[in-house]
N, C-alpha and C. Protein backbone atom coordinates (compact mmCIF):
# COMPACT_ATOMS: atom_id res chain seq x y z
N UNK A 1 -52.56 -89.77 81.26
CA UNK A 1 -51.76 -90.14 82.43
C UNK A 1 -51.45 -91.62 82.48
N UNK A 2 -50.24 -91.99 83.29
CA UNK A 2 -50.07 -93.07 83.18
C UNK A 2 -50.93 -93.91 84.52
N UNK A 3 -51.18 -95.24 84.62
CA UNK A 3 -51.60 -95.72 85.63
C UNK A 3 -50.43 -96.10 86.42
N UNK A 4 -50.55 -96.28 87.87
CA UNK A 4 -49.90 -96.52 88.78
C UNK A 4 -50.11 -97.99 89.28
N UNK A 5 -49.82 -98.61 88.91
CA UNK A 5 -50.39 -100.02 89.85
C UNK A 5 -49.45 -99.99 90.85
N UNK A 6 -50.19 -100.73 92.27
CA UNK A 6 -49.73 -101.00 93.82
C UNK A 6 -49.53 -99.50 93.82
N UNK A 7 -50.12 -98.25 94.63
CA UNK A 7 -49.27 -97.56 94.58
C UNK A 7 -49.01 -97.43 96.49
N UNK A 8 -49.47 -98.02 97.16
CA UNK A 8 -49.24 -98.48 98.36
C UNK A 8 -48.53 -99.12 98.11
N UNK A 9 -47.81 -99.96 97.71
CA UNK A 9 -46.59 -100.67 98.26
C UNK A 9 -45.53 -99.41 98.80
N UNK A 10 -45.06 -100.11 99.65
CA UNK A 10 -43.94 -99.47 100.61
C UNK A 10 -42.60 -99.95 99.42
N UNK A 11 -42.16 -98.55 99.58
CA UNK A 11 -40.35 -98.55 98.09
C UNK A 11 -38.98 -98.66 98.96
N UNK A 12 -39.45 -97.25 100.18
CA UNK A 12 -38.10 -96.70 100.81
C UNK A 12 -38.81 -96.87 102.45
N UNK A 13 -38.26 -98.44 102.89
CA UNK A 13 -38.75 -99.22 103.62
C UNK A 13 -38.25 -97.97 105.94
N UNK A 14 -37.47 -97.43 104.93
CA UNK A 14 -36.80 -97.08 106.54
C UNK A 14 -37.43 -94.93 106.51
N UNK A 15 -38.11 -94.98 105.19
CA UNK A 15 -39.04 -93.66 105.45
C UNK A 15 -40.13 -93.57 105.09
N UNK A 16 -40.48 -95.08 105.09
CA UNK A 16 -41.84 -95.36 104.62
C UNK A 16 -42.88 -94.71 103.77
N UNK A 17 -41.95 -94.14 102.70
CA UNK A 17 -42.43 -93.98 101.15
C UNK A 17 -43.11 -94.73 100.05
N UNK A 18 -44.03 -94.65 99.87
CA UNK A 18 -44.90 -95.61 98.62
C UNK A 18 -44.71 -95.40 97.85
N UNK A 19 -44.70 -96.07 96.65
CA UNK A 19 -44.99 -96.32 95.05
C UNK A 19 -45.88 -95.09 94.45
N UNK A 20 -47.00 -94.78 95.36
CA UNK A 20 -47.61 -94.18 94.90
C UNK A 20 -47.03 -92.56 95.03
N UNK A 21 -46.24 -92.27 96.67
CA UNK A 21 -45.45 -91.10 96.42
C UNK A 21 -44.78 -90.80 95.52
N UNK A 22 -43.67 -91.75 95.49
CA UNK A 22 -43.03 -91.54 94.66
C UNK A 22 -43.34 -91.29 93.17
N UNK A 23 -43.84 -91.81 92.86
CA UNK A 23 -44.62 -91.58 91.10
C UNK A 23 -45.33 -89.85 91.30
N UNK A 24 -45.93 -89.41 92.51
CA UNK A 24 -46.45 -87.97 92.79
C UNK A 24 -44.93 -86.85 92.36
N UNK A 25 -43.74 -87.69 93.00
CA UNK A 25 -42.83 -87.00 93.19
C UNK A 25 -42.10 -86.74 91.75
N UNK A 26 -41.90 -87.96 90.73
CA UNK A 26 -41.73 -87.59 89.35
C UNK A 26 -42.70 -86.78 88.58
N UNK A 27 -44.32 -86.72 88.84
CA UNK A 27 -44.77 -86.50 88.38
C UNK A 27 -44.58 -84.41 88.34
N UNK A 28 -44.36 -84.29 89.60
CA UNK A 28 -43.85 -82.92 90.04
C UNK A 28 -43.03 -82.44 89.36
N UNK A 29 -41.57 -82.96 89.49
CA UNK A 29 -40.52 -82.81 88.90
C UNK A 29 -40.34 -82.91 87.28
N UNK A 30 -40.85 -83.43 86.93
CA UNK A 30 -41.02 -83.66 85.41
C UNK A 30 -40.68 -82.91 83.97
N UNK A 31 -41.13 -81.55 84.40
CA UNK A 31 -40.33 -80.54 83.52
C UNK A 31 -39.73 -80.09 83.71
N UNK A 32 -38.75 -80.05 84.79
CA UNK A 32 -37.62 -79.55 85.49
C UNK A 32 -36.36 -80.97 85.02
N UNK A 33 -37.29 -81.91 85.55
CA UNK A 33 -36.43 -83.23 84.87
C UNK A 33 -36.07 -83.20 83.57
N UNK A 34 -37.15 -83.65 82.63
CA UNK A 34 -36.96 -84.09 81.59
C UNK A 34 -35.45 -83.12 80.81
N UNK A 35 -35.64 -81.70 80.77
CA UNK A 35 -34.68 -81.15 80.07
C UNK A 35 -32.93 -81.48 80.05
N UNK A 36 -32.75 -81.98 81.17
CA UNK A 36 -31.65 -82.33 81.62
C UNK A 36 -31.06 -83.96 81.47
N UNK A 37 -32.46 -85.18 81.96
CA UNK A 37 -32.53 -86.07 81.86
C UNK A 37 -32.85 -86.92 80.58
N UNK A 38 -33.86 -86.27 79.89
CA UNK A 38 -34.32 -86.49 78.53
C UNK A 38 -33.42 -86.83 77.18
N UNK A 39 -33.84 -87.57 76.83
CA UNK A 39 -33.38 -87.25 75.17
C UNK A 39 -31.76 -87.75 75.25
N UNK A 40 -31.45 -88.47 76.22
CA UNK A 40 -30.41 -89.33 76.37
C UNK A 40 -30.15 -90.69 76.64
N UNK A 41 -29.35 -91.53 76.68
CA UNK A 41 -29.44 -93.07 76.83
C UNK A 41 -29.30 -92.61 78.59
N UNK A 42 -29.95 -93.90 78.79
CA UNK A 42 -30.72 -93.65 80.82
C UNK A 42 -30.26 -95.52 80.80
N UNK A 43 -29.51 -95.32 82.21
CA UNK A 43 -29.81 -97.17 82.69
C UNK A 43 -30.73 -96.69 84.45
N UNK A 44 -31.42 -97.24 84.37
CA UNK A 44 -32.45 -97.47 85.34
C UNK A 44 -32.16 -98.52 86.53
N UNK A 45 -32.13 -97.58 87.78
CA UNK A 45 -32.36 -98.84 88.91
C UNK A 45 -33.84 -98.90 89.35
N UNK A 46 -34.00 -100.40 88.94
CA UNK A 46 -35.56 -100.82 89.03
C UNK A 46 -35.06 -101.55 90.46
N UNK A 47 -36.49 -101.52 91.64
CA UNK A 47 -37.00 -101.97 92.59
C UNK A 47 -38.19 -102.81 92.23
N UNK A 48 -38.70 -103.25 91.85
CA UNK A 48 -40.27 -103.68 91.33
C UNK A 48 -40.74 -103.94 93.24
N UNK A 49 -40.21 -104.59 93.93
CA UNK A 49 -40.56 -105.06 95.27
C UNK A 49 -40.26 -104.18 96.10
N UNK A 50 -39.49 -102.93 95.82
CA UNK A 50 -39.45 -101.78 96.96
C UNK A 50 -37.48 -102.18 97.30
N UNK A 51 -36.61 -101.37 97.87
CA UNK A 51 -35.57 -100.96 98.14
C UNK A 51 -34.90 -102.42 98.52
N UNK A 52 -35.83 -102.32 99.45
CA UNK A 52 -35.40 -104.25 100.64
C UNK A 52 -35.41 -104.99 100.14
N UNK A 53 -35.66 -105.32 98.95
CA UNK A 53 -35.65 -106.58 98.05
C UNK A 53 -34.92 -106.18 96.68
N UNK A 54 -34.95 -107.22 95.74
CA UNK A 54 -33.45 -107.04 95.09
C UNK A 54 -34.40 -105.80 93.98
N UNK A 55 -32.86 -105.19 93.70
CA UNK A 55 -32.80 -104.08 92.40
C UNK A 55 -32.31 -104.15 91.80
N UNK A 56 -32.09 -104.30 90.37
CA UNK A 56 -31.39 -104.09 89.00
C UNK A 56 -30.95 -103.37 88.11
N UNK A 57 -29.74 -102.70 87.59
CA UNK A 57 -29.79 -101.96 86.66
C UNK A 57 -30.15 -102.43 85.80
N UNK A 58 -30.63 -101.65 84.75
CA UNK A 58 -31.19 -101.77 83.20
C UNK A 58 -30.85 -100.93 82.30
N UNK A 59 -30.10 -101.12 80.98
CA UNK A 59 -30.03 -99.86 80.14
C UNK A 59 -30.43 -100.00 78.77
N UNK A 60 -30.81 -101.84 78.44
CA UNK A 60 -31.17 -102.20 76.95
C UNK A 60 -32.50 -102.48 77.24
N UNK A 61 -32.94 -102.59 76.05
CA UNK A 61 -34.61 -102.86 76.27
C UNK A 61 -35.19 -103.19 74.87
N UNK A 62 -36.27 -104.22 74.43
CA UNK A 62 -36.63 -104.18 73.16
C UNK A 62 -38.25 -104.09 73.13
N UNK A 63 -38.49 -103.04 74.36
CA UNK A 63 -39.94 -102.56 73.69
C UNK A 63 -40.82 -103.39 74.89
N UNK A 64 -40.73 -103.39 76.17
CA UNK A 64 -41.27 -104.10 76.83
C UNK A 64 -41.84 -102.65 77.58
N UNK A 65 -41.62 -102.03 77.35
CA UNK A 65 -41.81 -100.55 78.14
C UNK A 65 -43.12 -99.99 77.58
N UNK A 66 -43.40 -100.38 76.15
CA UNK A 66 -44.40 -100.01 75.68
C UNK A 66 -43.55 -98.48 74.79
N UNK A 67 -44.40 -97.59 74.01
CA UNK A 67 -44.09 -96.66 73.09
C UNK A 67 -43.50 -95.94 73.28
N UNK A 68 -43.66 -95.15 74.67
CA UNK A 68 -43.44 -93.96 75.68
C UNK A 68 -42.17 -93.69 75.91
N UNK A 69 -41.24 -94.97 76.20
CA UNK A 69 -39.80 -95.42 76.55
C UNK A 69 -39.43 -95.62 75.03
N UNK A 70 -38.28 -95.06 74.75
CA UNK A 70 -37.76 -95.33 73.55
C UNK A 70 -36.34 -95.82 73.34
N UNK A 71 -36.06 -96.15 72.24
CA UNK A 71 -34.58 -97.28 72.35
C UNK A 71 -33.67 -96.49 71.17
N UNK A 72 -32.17 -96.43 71.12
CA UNK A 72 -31.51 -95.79 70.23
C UNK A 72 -30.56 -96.87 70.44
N UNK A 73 -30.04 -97.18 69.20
CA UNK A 73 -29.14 -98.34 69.08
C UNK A 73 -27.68 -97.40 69.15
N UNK A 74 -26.78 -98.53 69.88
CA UNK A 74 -25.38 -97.99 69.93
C UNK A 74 -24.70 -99.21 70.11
N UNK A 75 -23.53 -98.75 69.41
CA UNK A 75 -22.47 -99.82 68.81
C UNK A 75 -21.73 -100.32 70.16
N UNK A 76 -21.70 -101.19 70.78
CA UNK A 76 -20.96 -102.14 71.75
C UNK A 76 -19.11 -101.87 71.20
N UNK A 77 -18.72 -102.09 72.28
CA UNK A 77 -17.33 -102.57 71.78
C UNK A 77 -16.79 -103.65 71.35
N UNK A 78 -17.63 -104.67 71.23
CA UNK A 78 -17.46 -105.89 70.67
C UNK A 78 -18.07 -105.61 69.11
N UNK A 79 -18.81 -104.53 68.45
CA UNK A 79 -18.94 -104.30 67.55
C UNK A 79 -21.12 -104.69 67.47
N UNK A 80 -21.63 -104.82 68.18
CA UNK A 80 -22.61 -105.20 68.40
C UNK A 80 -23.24 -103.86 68.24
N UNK A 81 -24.72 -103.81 67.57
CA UNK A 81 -25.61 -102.85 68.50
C UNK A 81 -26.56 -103.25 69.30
N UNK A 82 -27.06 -102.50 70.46
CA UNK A 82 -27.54 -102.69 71.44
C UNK A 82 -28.79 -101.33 71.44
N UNK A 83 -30.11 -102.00 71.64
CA UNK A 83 -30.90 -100.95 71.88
C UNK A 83 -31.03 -100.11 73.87
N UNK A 84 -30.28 -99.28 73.52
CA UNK A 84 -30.32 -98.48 74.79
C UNK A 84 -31.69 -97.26 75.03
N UNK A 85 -32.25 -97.36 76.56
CA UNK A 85 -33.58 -96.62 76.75
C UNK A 85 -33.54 -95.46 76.52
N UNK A 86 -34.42 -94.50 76.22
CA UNK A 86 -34.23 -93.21 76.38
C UNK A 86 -35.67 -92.70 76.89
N UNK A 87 -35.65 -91.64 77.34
CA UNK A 87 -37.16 -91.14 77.32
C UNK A 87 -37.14 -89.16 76.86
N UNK A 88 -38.00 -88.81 76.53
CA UNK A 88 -38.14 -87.22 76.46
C UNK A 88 -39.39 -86.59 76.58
N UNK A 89 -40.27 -87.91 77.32
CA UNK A 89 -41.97 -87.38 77.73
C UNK A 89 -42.22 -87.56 79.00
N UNK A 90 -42.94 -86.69 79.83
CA UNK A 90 -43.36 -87.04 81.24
C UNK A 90 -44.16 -88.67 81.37
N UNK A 91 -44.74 -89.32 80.16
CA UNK A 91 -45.55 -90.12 79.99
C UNK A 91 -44.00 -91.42 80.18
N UNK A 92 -43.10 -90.93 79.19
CA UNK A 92 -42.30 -92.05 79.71
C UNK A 92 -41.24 -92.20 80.62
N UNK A 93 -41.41 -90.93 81.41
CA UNK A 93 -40.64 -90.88 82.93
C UNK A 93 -41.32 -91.76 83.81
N UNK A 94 -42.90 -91.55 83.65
CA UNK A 94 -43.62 -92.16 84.31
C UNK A 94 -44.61 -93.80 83.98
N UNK A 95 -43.72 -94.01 82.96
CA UNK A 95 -43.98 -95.33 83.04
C UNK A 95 -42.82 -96.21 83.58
N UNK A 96 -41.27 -95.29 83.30
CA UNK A 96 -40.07 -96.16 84.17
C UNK A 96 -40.67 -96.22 85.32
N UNK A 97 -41.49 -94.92 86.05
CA UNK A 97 -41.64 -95.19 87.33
C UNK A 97 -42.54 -96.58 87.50
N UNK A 98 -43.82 -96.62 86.71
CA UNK A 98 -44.68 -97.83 86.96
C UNK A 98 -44.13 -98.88 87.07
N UNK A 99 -42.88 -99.13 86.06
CA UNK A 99 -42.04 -100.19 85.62
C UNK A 99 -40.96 -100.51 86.88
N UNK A 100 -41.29 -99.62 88.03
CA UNK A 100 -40.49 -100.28 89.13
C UNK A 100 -38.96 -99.11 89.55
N UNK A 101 -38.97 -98.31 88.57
CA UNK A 101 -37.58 -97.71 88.80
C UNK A 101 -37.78 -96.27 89.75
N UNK A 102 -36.69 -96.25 90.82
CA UNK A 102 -36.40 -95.70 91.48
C UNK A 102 -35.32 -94.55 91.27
N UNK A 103 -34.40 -94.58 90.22
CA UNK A 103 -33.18 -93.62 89.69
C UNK A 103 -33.38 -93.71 88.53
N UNK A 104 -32.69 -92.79 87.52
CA UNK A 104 -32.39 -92.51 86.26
C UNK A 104 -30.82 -91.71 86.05
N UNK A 105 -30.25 -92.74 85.72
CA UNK A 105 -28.61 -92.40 85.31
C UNK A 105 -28.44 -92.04 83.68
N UNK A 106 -28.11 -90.29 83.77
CA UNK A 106 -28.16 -90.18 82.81
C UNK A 106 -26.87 -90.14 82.00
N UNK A 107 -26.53 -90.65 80.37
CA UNK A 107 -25.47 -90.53 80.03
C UNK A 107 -24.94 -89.04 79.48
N UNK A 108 -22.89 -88.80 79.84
CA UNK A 108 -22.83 -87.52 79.34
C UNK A 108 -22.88 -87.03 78.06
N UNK A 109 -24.07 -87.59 76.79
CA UNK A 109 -24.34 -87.09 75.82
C UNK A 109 -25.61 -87.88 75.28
N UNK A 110 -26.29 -86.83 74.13
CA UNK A 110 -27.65 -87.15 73.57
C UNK A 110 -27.72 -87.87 72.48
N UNK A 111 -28.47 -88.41 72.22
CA UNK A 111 -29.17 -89.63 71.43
C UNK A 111 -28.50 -89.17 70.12
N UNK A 112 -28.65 -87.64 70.11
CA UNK A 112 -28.09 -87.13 68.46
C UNK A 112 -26.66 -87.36 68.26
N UNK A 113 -26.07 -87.68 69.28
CA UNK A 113 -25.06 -88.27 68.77
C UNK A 113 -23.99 -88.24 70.02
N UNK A 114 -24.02 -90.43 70.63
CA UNK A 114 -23.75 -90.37 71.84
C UNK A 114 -21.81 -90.45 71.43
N UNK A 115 -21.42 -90.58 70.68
CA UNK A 115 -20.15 -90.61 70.68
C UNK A 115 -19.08 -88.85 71.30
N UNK A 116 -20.47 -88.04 70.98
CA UNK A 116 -19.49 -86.69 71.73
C UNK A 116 -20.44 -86.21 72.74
N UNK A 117 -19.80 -86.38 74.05
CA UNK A 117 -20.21 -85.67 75.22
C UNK A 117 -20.56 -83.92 75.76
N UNK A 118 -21.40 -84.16 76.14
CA UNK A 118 -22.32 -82.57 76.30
C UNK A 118 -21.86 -82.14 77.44
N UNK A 119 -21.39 -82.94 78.37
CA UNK A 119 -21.44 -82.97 79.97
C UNK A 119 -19.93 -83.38 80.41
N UNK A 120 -19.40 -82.61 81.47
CA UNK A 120 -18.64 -83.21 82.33
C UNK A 120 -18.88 -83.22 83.66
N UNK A 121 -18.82 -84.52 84.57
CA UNK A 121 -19.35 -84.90 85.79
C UNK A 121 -18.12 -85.14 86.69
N UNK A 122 -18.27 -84.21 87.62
CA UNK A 122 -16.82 -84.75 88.33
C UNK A 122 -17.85 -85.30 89.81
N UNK A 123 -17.88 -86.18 90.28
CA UNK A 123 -18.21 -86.98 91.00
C UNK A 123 -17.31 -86.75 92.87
N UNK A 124 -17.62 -86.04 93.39
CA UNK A 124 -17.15 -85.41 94.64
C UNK A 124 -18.03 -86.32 95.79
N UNK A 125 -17.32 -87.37 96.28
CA UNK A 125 -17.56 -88.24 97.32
C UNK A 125 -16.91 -87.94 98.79
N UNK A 126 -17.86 -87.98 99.82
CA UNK A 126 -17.03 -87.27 101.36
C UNK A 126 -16.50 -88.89 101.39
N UNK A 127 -15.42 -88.79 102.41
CA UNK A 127 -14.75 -90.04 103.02
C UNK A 127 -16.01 -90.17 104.26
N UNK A 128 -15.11 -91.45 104.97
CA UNK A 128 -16.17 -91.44 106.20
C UNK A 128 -15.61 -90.65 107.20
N UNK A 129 -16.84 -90.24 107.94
CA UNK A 129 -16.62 -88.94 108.78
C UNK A 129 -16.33 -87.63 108.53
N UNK A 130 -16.66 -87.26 106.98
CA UNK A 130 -16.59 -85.97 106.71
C UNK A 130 -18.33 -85.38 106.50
N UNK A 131 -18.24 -84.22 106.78
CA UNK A 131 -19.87 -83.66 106.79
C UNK A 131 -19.86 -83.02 105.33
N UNK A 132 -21.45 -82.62 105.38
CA UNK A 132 -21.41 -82.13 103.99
C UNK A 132 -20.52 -80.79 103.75
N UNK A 133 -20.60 -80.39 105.00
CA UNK A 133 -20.20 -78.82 104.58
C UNK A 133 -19.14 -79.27 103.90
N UNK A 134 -18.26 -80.07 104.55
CA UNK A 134 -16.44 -80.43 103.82
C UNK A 134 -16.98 -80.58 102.47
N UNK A 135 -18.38 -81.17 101.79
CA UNK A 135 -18.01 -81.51 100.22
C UNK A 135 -18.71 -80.31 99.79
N UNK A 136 -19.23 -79.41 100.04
CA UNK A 136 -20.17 -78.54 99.34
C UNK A 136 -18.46 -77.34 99.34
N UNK A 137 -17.73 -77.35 100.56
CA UNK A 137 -16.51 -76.41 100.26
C UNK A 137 -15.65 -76.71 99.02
N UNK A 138 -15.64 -78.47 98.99
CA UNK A 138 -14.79 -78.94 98.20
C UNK A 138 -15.15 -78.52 96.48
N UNK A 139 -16.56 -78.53 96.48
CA UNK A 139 -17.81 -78.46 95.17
C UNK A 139 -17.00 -77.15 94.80
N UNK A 140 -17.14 -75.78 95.94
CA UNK A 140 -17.21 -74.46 95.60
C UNK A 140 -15.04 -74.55 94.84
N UNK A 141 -14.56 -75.18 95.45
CA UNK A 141 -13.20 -74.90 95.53
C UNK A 141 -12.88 -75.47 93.87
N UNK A 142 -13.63 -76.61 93.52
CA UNK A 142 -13.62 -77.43 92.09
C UNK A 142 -13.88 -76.44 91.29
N UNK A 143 -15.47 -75.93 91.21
CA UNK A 143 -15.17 -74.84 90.39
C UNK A 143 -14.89 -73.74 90.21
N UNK A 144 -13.86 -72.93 91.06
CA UNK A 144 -13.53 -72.00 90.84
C UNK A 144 -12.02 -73.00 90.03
N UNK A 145 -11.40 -73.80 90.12
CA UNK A 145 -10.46 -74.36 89.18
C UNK A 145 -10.89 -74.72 88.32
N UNK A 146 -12.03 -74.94 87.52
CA UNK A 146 -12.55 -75.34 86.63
C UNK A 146 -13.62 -73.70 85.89
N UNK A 147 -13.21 -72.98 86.48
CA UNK A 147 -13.57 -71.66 85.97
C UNK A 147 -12.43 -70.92 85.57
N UNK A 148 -11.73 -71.25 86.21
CA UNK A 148 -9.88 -70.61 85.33
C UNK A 148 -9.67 -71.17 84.28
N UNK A 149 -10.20 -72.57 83.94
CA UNK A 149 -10.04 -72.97 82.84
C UNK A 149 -11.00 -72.56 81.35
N UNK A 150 -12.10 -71.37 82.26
CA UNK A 150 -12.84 -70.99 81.08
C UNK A 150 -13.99 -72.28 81.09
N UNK A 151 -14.52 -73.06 82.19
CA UNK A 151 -15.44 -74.22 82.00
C UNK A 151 -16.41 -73.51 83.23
N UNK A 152 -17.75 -73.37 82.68
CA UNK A 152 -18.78 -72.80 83.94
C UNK A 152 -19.61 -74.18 84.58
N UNK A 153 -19.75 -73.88 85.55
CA UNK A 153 -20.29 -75.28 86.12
C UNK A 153 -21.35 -74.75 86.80
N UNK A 154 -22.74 -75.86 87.26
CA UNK A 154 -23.34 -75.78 88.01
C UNK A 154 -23.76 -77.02 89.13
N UNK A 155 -23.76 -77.25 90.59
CA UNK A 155 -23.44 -78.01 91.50
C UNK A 155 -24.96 -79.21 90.89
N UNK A 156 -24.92 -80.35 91.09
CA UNK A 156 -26.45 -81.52 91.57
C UNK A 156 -25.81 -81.94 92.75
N UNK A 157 -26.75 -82.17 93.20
CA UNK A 157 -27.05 -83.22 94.85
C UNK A 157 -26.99 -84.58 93.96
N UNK A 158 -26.12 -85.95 94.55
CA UNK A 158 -26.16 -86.85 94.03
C UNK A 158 -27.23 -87.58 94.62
N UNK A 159 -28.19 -87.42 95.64
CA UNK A 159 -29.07 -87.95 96.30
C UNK A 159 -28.74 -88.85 97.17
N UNK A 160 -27.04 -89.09 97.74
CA UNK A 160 -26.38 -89.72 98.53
C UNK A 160 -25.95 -88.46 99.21
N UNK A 161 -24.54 -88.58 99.65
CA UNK A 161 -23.92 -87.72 100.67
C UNK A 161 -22.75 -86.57 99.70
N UNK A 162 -22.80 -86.93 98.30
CA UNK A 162 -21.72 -86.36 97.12
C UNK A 162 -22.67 -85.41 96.51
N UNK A 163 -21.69 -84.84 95.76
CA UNK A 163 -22.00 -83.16 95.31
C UNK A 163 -21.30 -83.70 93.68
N UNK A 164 -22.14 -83.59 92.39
CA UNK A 164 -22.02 -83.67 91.46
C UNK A 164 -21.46 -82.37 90.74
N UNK A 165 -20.14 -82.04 90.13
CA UNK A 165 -20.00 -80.45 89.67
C UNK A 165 -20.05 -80.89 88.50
N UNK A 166 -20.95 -80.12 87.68
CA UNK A 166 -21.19 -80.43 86.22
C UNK A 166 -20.50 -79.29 85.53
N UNK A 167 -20.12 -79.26 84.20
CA UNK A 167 -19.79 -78.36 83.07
C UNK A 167 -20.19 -78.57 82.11
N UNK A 168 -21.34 -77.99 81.32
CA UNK A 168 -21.78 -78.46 80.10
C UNK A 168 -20.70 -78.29 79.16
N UNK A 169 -21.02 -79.08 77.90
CA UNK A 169 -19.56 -78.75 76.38
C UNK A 169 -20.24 -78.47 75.60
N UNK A 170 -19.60 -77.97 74.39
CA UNK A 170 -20.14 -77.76 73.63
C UNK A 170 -19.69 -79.24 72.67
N UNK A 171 -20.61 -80.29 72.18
CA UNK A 171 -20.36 -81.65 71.48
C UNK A 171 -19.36 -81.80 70.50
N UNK A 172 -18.34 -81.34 70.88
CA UNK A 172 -17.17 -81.72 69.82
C UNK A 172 -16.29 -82.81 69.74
N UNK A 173 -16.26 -82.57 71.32
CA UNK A 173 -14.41 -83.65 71.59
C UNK A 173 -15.56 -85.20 72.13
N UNK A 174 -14.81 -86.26 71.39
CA UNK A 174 -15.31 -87.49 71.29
C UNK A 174 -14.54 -88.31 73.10
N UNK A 175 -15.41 -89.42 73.02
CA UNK A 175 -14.96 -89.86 74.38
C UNK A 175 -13.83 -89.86 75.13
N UNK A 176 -12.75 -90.84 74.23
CA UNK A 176 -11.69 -91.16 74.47
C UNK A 176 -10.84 -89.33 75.31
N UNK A 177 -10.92 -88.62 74.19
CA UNK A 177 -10.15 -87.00 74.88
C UNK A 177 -10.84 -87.05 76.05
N UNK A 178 -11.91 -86.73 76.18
CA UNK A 178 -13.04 -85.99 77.34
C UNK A 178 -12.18 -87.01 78.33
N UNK A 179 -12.27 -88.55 78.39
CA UNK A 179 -12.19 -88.85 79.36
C UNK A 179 -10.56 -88.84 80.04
N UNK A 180 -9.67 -89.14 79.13
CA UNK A 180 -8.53 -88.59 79.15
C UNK A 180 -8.01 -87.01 79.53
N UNK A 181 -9.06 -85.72 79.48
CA UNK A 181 -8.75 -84.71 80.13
C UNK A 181 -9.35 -84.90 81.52
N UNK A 182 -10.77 -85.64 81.67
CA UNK A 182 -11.25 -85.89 82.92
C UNK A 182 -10.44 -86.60 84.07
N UNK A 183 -9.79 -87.50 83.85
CA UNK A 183 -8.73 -87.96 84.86
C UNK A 183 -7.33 -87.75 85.00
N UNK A 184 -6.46 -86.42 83.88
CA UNK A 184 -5.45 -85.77 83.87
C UNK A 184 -5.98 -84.75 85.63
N UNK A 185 -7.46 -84.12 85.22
CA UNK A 185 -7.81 -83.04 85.77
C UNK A 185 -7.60 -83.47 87.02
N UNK A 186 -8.71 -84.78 87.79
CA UNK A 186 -8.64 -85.19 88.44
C UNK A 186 -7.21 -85.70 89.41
N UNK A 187 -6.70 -86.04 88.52
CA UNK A 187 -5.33 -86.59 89.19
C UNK A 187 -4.23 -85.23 89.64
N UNK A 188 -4.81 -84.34 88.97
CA UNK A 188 -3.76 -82.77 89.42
C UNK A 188 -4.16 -82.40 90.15
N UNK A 189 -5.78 -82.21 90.64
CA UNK A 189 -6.18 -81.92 91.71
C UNK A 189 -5.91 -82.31 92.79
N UNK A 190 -5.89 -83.43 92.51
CA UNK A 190 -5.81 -84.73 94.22
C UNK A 190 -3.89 -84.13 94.16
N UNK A 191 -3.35 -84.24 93.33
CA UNK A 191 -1.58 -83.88 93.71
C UNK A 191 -1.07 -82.39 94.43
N UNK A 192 -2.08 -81.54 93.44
CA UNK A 192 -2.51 -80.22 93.91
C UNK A 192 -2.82 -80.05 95.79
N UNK A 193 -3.73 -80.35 96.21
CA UNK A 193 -4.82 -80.22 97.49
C UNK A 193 -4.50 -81.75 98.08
N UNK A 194 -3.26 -82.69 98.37
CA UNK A 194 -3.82 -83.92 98.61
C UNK A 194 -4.34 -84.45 100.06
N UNK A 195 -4.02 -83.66 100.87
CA UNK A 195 -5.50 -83.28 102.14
C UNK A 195 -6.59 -83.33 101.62
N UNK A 196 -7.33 -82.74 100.64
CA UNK A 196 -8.68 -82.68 100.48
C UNK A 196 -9.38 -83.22 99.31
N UNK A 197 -8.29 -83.96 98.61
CA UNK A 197 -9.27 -84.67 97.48
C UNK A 197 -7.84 -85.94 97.18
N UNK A 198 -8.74 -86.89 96.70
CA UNK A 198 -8.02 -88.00 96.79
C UNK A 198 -8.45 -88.25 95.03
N UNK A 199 -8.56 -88.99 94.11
CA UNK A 199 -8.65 -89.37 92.78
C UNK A 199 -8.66 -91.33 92.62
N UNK A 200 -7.89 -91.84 94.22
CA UNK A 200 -7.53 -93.14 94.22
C UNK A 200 -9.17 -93.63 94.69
N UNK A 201 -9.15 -94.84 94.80
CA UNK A 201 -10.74 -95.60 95.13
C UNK A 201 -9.89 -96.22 95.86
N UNK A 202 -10.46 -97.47 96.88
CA UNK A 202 -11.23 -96.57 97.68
C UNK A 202 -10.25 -95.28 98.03
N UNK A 203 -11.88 -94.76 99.31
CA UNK A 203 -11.12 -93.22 99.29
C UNK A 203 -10.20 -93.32 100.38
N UNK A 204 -9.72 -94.32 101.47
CA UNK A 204 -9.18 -94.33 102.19
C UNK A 204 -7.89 -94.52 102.08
């Protein structure tokens, strides 16, 4: 097991959650996690001081994590490689946690080879003043259009107020397509329904 240091410190200052919960709470989740989360490049929002004080993303690392946390080099667009984190053990879920982190953003493809994506994430955000029901209708309405297309999806909670609709792939089509069908899709939808889904930022 990993050690916990502070695990009283207070993280999530306005539900007065500890360090030490929270690490209970990965520790729970863990094989339910890892399969999904695992075995991919992860950037991390670290808290080390808890929510109320500053947080950082992180996604390179050269071994400060210790063994557990592991690094897969990937080519920058400047032509660079960069060692990016990964983990695929409860031991190194739970040392990001020791290490201060609060989230794990996972990327849409695996270490075996991040240039073709496994995953498509369509990212379903309410405006202000819409309730969930409006995005969980919006979730159900996405994929049944994304099931005509022959793509099966299953809903995540983004752990905010948004509804994540995922479609796994099968690793063929390289970034550039994926993301180029991802915002064709997007943009027909919002032209399609434009009452109920927008594609522009902000959402107002």
């Amino acid at each position: 097991p990993v050690p916990i240091s502070n695990p009283d410190r207070v993280i999530f200052p306005e539900a007065g959650l500890t360090k030490g919960e929270l690490a209970e709470y990965y520790a729970a989740v863990a094989p339910i996690m890892l399969p999904w989360a695992g075995s991919r490049p992860i950037s991390l929002v670290r808290c080390p001081q808890g929510r109320a004080k500053k947080c950082f993303f992180q996604k390179h690392d050269a071994g400060s994590f210790g063994d557990s946390v592991k690094q897969v080099a990937i080519e920058e667009k400047d032509g660079d490689n960069q060692p990016y984190l990964y983990m695929d053990t409860p031991e190194g879920l739970m040392t990001c946690v020791q290490m201060g982190t609060i989230e794990f953003h996972g990327w849409g493809a695996r270490i075996e080879d991040v240039e073709k994506a496994d995953r498509l994430v369509f990212d379903l955000d309410p405006d202000v003043g819409l309730d969930f029901e409006a995005v969980r209708s919006a979730a159900f309405q996405f994929r049944d259009i994304l099931k005509q297309m022959g793509l099966e999806t299953f809903p995540m909670l983004t752990g905010g107020k948004g509804v994540h609709v995922i479609a796994p792939l099968v690793p063929r089509a390289e970034w550039p397509e994926v993301k180029d069908f991802a915002h064709r899709l997007a943009r027909a939808v919002a032209q399609m329904d434009s009452d109920r889904f927008t594609a522009a930022l902000p959402k107002a």
